[in-house]
Every structure is written in structure tokens, then in C-alpha cells.
PDB file of N, CA and C in Angstrom:
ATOM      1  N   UNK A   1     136.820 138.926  70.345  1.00  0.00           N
ATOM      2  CA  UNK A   1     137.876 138.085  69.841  1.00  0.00           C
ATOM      3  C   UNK A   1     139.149 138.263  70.666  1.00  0.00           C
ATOM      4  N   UNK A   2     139.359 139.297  70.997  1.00  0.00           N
ATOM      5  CA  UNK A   2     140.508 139.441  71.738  1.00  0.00           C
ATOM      6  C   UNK A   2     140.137 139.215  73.346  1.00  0.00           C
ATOM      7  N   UNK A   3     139.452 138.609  73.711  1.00  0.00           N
ATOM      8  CA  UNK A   3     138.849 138.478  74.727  1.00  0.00           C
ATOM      9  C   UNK A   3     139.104 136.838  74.894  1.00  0.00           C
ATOM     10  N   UNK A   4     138.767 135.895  74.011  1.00  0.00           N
ATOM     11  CA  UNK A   4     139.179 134.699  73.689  1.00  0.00           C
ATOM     12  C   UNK A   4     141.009 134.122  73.581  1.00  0.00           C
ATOM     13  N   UNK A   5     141.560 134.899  72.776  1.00  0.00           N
ATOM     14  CA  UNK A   5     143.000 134.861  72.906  1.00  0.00           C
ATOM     15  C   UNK A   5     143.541 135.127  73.838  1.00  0.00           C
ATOM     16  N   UNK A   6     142.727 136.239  74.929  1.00  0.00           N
ATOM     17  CA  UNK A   6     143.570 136.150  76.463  1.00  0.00           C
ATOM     18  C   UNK A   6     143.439 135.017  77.530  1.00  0.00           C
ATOM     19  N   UNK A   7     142.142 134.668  76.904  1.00  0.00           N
ATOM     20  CA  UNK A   7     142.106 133.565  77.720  1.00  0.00           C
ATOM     21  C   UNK A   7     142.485 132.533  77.461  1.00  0.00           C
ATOM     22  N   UNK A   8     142.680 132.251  76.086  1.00  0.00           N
ATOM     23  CA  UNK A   8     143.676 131.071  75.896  1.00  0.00           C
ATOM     24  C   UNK A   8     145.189 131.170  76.085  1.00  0.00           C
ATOM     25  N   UNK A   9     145.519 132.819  76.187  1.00  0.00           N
ATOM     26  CA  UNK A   9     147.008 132.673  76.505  1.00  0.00           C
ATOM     27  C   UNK A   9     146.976 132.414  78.567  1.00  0.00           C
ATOM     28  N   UNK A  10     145.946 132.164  79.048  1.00  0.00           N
ATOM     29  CA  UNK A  10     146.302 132.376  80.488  1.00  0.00           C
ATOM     30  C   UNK A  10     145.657 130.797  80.769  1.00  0.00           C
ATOM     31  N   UNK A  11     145.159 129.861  80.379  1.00  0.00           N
ATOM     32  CA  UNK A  11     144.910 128.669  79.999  1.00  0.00           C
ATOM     33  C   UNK A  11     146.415 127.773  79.679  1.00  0.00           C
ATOM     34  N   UNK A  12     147.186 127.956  78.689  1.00  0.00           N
ATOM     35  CA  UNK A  12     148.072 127.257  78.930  1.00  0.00           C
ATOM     36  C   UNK A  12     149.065 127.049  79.646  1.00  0.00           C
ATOM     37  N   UNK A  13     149.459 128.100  80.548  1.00  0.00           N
ATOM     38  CA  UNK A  13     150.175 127.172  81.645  1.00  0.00           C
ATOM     39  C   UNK A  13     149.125 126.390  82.345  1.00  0.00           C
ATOM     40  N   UNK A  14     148.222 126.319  82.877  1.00  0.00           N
ATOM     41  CA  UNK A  14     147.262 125.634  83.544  1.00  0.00           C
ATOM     42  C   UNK A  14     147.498 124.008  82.820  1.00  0.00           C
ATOM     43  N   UNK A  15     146.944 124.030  81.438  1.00  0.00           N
ATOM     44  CA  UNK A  15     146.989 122.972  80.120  1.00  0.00           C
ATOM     45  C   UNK A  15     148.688 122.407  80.465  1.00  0.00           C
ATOM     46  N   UNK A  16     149.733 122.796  80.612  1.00  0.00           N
ATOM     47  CA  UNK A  16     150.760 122.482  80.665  1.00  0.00           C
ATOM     48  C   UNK A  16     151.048 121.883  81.802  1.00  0.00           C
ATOM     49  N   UNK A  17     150.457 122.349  83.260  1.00  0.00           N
ATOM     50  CA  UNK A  17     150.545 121.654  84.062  1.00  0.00           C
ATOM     51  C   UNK A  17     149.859 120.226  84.174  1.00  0.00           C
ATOM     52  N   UNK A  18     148.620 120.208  83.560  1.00  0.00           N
ATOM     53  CA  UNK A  18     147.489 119.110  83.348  1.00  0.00           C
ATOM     54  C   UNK A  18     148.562 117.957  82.811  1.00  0.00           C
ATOM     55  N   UNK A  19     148.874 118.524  81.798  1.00  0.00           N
ATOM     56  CA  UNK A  19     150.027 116.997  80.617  1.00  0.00           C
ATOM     57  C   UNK A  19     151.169 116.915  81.731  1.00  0.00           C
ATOM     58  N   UNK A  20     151.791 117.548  82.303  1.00  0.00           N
ATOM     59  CA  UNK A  20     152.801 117.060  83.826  1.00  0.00           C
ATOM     60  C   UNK A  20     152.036 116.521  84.668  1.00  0.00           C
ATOM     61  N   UNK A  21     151.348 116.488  85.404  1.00  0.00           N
ATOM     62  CA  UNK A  21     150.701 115.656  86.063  1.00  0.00           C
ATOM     63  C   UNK A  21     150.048 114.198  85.549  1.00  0.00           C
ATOM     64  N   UNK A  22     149.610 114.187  84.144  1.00  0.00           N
ATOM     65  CA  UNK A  22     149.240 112.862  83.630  1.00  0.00           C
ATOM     66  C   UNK A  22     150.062 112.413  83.447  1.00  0.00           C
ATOM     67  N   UNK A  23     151.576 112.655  82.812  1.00  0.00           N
ATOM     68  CA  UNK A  23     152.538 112.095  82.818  1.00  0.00           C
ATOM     69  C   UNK A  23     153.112 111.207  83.664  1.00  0.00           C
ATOM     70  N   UNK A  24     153.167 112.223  85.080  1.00  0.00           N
ATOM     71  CA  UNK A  24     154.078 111.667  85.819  1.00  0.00           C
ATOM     72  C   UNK A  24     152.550 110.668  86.650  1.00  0.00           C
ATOM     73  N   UNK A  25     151.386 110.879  86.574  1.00  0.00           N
ATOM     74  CA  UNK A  25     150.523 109.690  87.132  1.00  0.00           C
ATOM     75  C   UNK A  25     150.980 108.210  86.340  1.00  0.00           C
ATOM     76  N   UNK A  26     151.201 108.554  85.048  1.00  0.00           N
ATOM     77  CA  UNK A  26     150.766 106.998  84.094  1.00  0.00           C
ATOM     78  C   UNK A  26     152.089 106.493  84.247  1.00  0.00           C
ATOM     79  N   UNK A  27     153.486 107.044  84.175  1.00  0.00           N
ATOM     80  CA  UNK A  27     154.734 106.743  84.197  1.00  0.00           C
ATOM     81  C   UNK A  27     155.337 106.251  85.603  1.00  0.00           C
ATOM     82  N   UNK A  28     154.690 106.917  86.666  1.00  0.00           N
ATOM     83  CA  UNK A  28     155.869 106.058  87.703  1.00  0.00           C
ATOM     84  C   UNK A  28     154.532 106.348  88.871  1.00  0.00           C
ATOM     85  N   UNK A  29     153.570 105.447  89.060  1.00  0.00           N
ATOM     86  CA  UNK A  29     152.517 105.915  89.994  1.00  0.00           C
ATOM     87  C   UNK A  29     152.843 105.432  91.108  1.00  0.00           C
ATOM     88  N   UNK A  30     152.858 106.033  92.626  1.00  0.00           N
ATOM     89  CA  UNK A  30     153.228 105.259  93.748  1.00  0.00           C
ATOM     90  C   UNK A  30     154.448 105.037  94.366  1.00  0.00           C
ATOM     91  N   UNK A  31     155.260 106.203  93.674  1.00  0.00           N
ATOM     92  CA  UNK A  31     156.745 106.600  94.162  1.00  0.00           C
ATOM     93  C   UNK A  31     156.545 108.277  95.142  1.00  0.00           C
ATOM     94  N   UNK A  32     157.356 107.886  96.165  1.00  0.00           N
ATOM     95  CA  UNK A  32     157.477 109.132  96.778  1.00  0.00           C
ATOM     96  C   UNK A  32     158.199 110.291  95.856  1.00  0.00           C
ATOM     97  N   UNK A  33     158.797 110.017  94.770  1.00  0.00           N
ATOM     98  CA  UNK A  33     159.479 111.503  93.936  1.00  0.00           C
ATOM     99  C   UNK A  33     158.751 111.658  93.073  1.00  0.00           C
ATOM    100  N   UNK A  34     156.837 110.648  92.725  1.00  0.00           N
ATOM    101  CA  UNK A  34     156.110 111.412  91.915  1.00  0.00           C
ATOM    102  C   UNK A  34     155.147 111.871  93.093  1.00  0.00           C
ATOM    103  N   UNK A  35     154.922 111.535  94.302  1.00  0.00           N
ATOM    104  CA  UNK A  35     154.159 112.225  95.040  1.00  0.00           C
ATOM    105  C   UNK A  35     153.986 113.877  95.233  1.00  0.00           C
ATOM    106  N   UNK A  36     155.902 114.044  95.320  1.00  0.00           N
ATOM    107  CA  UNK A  36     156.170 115.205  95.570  1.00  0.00           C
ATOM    108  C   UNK A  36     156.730 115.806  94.537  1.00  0.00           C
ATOM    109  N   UNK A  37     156.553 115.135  93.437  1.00  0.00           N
ATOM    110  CA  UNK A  37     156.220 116.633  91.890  1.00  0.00           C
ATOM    111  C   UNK A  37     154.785 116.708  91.528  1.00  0.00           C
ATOM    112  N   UNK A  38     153.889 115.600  92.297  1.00  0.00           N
ATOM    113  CA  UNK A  38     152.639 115.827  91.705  1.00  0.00           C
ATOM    114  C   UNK A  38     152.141 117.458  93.157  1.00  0.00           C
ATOM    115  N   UNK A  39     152.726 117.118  94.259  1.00  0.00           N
ATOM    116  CA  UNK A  39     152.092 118.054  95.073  1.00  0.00           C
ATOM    117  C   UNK A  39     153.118 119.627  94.513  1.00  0.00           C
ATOM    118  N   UNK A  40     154.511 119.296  93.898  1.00  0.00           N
ATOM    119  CA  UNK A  40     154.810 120.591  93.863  1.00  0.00           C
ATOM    120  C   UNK A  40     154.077 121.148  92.342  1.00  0.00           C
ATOM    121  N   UNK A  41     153.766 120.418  91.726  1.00  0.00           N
ATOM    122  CA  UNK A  41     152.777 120.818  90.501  1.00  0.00           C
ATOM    123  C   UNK A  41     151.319 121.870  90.770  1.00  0.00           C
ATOM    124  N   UNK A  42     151.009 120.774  91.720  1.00  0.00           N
ATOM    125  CA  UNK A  42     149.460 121.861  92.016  1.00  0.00           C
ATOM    126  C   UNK A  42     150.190 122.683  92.817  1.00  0.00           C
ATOM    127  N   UNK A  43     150.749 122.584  93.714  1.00  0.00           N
ATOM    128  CA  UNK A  43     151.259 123.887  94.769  1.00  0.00           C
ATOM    129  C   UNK A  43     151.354 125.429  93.102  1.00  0.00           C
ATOM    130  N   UNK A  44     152.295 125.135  92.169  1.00  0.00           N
ATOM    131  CA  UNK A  44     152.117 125.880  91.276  1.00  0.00           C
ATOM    132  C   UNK A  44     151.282 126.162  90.776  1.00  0.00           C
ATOM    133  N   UNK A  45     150.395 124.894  90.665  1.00  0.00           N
ATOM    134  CA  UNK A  45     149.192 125.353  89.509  1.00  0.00           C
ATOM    135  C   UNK A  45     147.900 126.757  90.704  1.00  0.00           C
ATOM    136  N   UNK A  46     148.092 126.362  92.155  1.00  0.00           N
ATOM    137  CA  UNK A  46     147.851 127.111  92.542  1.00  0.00           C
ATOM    138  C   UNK A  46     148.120 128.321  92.702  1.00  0.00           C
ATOM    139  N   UNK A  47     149.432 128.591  92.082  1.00  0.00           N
ATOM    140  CA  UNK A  47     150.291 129.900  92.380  1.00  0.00           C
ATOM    141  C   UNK A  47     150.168 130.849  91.466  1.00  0.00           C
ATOM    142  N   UNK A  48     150.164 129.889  90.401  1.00  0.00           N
ATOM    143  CA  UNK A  48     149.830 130.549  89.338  1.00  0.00           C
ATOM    144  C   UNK A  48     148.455 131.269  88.578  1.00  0.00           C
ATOM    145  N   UNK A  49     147.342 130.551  90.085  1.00  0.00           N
ATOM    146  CA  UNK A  49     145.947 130.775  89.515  1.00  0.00           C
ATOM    147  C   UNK A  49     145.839 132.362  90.163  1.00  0.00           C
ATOM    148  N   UNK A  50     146.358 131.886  91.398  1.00  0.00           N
ATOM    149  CA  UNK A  50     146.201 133.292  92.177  1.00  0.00           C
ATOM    150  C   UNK A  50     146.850 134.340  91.808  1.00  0.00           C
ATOM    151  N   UNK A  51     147.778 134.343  91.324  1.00  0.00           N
ATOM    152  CA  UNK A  51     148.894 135.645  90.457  1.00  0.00           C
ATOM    153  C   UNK A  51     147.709 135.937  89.525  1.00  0.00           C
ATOM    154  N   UNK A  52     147.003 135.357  88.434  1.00  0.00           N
ATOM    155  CA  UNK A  52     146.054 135.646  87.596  1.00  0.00           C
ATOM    156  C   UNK A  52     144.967 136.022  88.215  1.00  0.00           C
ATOM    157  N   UNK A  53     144.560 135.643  89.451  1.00  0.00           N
ATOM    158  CA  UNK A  53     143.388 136.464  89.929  1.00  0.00           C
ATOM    159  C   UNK A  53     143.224 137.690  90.039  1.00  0.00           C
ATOM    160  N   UNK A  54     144.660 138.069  91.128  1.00  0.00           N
ATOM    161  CA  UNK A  54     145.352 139.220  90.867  1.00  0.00           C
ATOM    162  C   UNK A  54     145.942 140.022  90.420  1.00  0.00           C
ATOM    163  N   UNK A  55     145.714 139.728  89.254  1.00  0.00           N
ATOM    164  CA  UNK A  55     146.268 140.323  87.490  1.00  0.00           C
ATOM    165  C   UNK A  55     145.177 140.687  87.301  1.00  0.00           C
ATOM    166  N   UNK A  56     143.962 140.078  86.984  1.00  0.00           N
ATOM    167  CA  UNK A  56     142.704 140.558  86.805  1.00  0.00           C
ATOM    168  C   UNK A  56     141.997 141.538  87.545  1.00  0.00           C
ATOM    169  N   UNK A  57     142.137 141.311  89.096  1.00  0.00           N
ATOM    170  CA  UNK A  57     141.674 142.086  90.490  1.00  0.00           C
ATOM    171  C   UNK A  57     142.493 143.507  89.850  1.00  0.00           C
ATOM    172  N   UNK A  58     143.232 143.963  89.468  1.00  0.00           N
ATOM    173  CA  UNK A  58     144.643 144.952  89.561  1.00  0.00           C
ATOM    174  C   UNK A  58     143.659 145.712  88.517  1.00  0.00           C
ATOM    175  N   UNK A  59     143.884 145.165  87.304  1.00  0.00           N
ATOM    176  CA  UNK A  59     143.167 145.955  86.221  1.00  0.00           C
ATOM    177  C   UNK A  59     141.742 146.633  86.627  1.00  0.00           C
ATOM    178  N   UNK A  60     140.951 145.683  87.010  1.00  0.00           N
ATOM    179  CA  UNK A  60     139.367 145.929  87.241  1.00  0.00           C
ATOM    180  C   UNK A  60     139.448 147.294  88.108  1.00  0.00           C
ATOM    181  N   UNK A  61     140.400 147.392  89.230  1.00  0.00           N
ATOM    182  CA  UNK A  61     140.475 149.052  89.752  1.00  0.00           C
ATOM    183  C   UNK A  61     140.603 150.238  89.335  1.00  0.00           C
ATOM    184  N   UNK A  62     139.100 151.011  90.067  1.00  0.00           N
ATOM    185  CA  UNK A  62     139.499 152.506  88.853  1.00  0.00           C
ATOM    186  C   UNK A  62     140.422 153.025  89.536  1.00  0.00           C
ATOM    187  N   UNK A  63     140.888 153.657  88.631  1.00  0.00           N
ATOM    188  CA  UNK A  63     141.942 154.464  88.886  1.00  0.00           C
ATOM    189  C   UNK A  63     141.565 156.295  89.555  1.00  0.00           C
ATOM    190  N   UNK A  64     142.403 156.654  90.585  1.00  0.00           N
ATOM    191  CA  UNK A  64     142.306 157.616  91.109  1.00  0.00           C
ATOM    192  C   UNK A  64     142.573 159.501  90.323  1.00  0.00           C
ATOM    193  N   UNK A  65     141.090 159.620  90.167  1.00  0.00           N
ATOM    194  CA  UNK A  65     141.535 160.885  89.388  1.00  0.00           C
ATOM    195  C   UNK A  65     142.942 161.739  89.678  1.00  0.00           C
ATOM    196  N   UNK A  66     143.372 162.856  88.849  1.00  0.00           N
ATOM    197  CA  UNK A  66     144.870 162.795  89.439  1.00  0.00           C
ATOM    198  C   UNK A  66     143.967 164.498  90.234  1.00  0.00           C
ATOM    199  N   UNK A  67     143.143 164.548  89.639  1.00  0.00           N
ATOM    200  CA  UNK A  67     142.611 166.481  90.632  1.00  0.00           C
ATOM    201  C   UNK A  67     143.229 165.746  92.287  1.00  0.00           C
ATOM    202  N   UNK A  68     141.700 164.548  92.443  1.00  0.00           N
ATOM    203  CA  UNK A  68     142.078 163.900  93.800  1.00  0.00           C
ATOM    204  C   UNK A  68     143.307 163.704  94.551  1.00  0.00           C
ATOM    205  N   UNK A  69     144.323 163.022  93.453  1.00  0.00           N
ATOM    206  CA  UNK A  69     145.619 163.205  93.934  1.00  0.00           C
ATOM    207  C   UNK A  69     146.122 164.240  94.762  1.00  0.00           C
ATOM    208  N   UNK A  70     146.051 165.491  93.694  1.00  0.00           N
ATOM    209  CA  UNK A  70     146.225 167.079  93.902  1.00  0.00           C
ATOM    210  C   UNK A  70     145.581 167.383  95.244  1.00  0.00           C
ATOM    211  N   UNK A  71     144.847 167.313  95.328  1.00  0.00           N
ATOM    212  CA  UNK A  71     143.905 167.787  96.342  1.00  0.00           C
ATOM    213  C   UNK A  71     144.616 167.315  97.808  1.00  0.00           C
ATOM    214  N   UNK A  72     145.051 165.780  97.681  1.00  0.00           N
ATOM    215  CA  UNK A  72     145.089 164.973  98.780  1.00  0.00           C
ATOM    216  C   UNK A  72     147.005 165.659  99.292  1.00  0.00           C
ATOM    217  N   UNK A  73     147.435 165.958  98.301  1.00  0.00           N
ATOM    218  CA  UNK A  73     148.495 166.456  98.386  1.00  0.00           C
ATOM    219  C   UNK A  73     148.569 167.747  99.224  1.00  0.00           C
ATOM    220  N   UNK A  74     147.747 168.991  98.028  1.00  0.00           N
ATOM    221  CA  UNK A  74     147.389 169.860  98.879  1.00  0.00           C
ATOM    222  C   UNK A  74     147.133 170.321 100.670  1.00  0.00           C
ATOM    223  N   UNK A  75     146.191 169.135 100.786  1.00  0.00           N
ATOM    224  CA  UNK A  75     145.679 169.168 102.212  1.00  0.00           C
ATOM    225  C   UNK A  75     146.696 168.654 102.633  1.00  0.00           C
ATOM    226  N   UNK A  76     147.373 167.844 103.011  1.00  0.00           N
ATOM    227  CA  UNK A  76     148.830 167.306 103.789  1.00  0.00           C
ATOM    228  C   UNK A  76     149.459 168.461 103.599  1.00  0.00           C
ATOM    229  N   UNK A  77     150.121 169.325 102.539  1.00  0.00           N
ATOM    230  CA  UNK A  77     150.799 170.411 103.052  1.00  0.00           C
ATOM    231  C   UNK A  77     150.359 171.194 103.635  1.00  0.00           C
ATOM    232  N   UNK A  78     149.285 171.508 103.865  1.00  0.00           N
ATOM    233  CA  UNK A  78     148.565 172.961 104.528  1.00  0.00           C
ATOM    234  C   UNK A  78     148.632 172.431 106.159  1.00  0.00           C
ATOM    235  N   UNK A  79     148.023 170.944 106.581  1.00  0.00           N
ATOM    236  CA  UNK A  79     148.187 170.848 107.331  1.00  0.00           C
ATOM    237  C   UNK A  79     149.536 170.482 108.265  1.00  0.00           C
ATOM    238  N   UNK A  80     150.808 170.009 107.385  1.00  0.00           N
ATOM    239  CA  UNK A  80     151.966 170.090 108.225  1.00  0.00           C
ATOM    240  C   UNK A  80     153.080 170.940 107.488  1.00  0.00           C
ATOM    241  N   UNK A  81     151.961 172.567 107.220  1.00  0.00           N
ATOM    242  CA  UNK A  81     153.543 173.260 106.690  1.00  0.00           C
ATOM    243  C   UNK A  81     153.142 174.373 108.030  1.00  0.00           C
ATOM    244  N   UNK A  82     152.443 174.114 109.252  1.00  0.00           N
ATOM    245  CA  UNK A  82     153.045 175.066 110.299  1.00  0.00           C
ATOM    246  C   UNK A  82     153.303 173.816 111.952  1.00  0.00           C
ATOM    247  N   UNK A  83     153.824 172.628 111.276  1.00  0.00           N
ATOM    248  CA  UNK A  83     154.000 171.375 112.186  1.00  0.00           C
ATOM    249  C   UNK A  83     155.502 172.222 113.639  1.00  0.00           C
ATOM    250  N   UNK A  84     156.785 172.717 112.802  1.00  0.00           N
ATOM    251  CA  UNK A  84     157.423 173.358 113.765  1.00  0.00           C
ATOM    252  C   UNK A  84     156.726 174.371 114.228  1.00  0.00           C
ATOM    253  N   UNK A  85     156.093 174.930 114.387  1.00  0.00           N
ATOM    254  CA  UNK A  85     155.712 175.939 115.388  1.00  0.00           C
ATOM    255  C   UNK A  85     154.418 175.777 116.428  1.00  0.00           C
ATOM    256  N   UNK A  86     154.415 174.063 116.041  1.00  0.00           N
ATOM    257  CA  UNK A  86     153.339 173.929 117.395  1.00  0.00           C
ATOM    258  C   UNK A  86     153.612 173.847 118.796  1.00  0.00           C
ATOM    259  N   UNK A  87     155.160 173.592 119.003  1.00  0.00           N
ATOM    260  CA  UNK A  87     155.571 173.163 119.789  1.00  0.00           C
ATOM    261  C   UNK A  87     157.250 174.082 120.192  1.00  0.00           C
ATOM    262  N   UNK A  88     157.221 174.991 120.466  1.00  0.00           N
ATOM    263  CA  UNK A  88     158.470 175.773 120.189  1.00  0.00           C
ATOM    264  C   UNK A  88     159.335 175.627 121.892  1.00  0.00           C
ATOM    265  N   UNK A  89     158.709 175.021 122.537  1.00  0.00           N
ATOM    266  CA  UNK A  89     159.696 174.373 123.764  1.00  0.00           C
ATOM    267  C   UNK A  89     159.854 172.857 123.996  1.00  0.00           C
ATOM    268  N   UNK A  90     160.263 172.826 122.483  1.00  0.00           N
ATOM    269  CA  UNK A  90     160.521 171.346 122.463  1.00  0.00           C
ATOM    270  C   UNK A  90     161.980 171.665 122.327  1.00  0.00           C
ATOM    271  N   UNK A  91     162.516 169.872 122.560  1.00  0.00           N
ATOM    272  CA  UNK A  91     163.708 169.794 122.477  1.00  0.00           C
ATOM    273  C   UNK A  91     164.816 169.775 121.324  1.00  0.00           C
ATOM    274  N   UNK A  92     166.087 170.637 121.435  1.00  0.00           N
ATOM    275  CA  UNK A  92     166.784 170.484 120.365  1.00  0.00           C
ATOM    276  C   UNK A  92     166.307 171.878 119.522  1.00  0.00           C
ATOM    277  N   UNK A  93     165.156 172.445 120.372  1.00  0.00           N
ATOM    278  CA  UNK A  93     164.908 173.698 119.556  1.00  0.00           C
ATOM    279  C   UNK A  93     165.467 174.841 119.701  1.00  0.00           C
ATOM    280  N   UNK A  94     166.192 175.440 118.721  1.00  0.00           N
ATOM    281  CA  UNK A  94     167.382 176.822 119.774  1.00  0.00           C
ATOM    282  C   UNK A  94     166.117 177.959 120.914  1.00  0.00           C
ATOM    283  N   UNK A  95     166.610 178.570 121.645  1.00  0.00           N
ATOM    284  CA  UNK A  95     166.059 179.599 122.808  1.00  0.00           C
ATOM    285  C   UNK A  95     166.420 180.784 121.831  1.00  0.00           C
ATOM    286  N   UNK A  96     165.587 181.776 121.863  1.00  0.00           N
ATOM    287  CA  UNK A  96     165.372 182.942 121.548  1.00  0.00           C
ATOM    288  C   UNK A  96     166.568 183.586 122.541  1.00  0.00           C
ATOM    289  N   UNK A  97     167.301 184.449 122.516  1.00  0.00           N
ATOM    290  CA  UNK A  97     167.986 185.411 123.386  1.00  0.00           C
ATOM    291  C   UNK A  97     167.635 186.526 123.255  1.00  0.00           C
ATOM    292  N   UNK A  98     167.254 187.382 124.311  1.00  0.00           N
ATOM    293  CA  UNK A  98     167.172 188.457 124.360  1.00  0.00           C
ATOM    294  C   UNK A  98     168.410 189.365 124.497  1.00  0.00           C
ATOM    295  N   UNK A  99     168.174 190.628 123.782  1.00  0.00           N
ATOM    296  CA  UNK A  99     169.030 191.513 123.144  1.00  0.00           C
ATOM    297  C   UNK A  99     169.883 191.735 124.491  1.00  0.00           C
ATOM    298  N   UNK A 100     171.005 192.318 124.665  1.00  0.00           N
ATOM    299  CA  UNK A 100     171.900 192.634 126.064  1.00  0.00           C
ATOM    300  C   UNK A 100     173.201 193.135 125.772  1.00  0.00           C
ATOM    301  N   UNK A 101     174.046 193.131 126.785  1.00  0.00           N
ATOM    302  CA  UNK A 101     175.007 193.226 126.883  1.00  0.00           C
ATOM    303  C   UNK A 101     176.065 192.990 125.610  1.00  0.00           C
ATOM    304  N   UNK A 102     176.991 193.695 124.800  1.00  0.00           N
ATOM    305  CA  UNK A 102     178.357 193.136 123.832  1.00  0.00           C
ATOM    306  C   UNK A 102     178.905 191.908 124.940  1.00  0.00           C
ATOM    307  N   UNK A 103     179.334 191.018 124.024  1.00  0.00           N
ATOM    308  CA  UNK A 103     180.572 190.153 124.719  1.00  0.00           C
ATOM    309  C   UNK A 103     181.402 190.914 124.766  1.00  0.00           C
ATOM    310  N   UNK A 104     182.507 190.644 125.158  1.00  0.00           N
ATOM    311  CA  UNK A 104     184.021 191.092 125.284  1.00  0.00           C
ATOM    312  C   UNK A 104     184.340 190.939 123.892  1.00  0.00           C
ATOM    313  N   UNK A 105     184.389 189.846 123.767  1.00  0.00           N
ATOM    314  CA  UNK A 105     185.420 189.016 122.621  1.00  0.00           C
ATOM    315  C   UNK A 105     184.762 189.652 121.402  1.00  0.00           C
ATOM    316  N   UNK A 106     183.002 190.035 121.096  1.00  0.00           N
ATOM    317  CA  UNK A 106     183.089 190.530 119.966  1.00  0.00           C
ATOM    318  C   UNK A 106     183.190 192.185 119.997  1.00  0.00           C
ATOM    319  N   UNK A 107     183.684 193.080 121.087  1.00  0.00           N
ATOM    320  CA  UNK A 107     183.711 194.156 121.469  1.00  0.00           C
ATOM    321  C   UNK A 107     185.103 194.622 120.935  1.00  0.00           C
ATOM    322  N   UNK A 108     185.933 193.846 121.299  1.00  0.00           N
ATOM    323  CA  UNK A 108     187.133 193.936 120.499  1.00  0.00           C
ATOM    324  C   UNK A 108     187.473 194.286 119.256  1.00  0.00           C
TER     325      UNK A 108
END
């Protein structure tokens, strides 16, 4: 039953477009400003079919366990939590100094 009521609630815009289009056929047939509400009608009625396809398409997907999630998470950190140290003569990276000499200035 509730299976029936969704489909009659996703039926009437469709039904609504049907009575705009007969309308504007029986009332002014053979005018260029019903040509182009009859084409911007279906352009909608098309727009609107496909939004519902993809309303339907959306639901029908299972959903991703959340362990999987976890997991997928997991592995991305393991693999870029030693990303700085693959490359330690790259640029912008400070130089190690070896131990030496006091400056002056901090000798003071």
C-alpha cells in the first residue's frame, strides 16, 4: 500500500504536465508561444523524469559498511603518515647542521 501512494505521489507532476500540454494544444494550436511552452513542458517533463530516476537509482545503493570506511581510513594513514621523510632533500626542507663552533653573538 505504501508502495502505491508513492507512486501516485511521483505521477502527478507528470499528470500535471499532461493537462498543460492539452490545454495549451486545444486553446491556441499553431502559435509559435504554444510551440515553445509545449517544448519547454516536455523539456521538464523530461527533467523531472530523470531527477526521479535518480531518486530511485540513489536509494537502491547499498550502503558502505562503516568497519570498511574505518579500514579505508586506516590504510591512507599508515600509508602517508611517513610521506615527509621520503624525500628529505627536497626543497624548502631545513639542512641538518652539524654541531661546531659558538657564534660570537651567542658567546656573549
Amino acid at each position: 500500500m505504501v508502495r502505491s501512494s508513492a507512486n501516485a505521489r511521483n505521477l502527478r507532476p507528470v499528470a500535471l504536465l499532461l493537462v498543460l500540454l492539452l490545454e495549451l494544444a486545444v486553446l491556441d494550436a499553431g502559435s509559435l508561444p504554444a510551440a515553445v511552452a509545449v517544448a519547454f513542458t516536455a523539456t521538464a517533463a523530461a527533467g523531472a523524469a530523470l531527477a526521479i530516476c535518480a531518486l530511485v537509482g540513489s536509494r537502491r545503493a547499498s550502503a558502505v559498511p562503516r568497519t570498511r570506511v574505518r579500514t579505508a581510513i586506516r590504510d591512507r594513514e599508515h600509508r602517508t603518515a611517513f610521506l615527509p621523510q621520503r624525500d628529505p632533500d627536497a626543497s624548502g626542507r631545513p639542512r641538518p647542521r652539524a654541531p661546531g663552533r659558538a657564534l660570537l653573538t651567542a658567546a656573549a
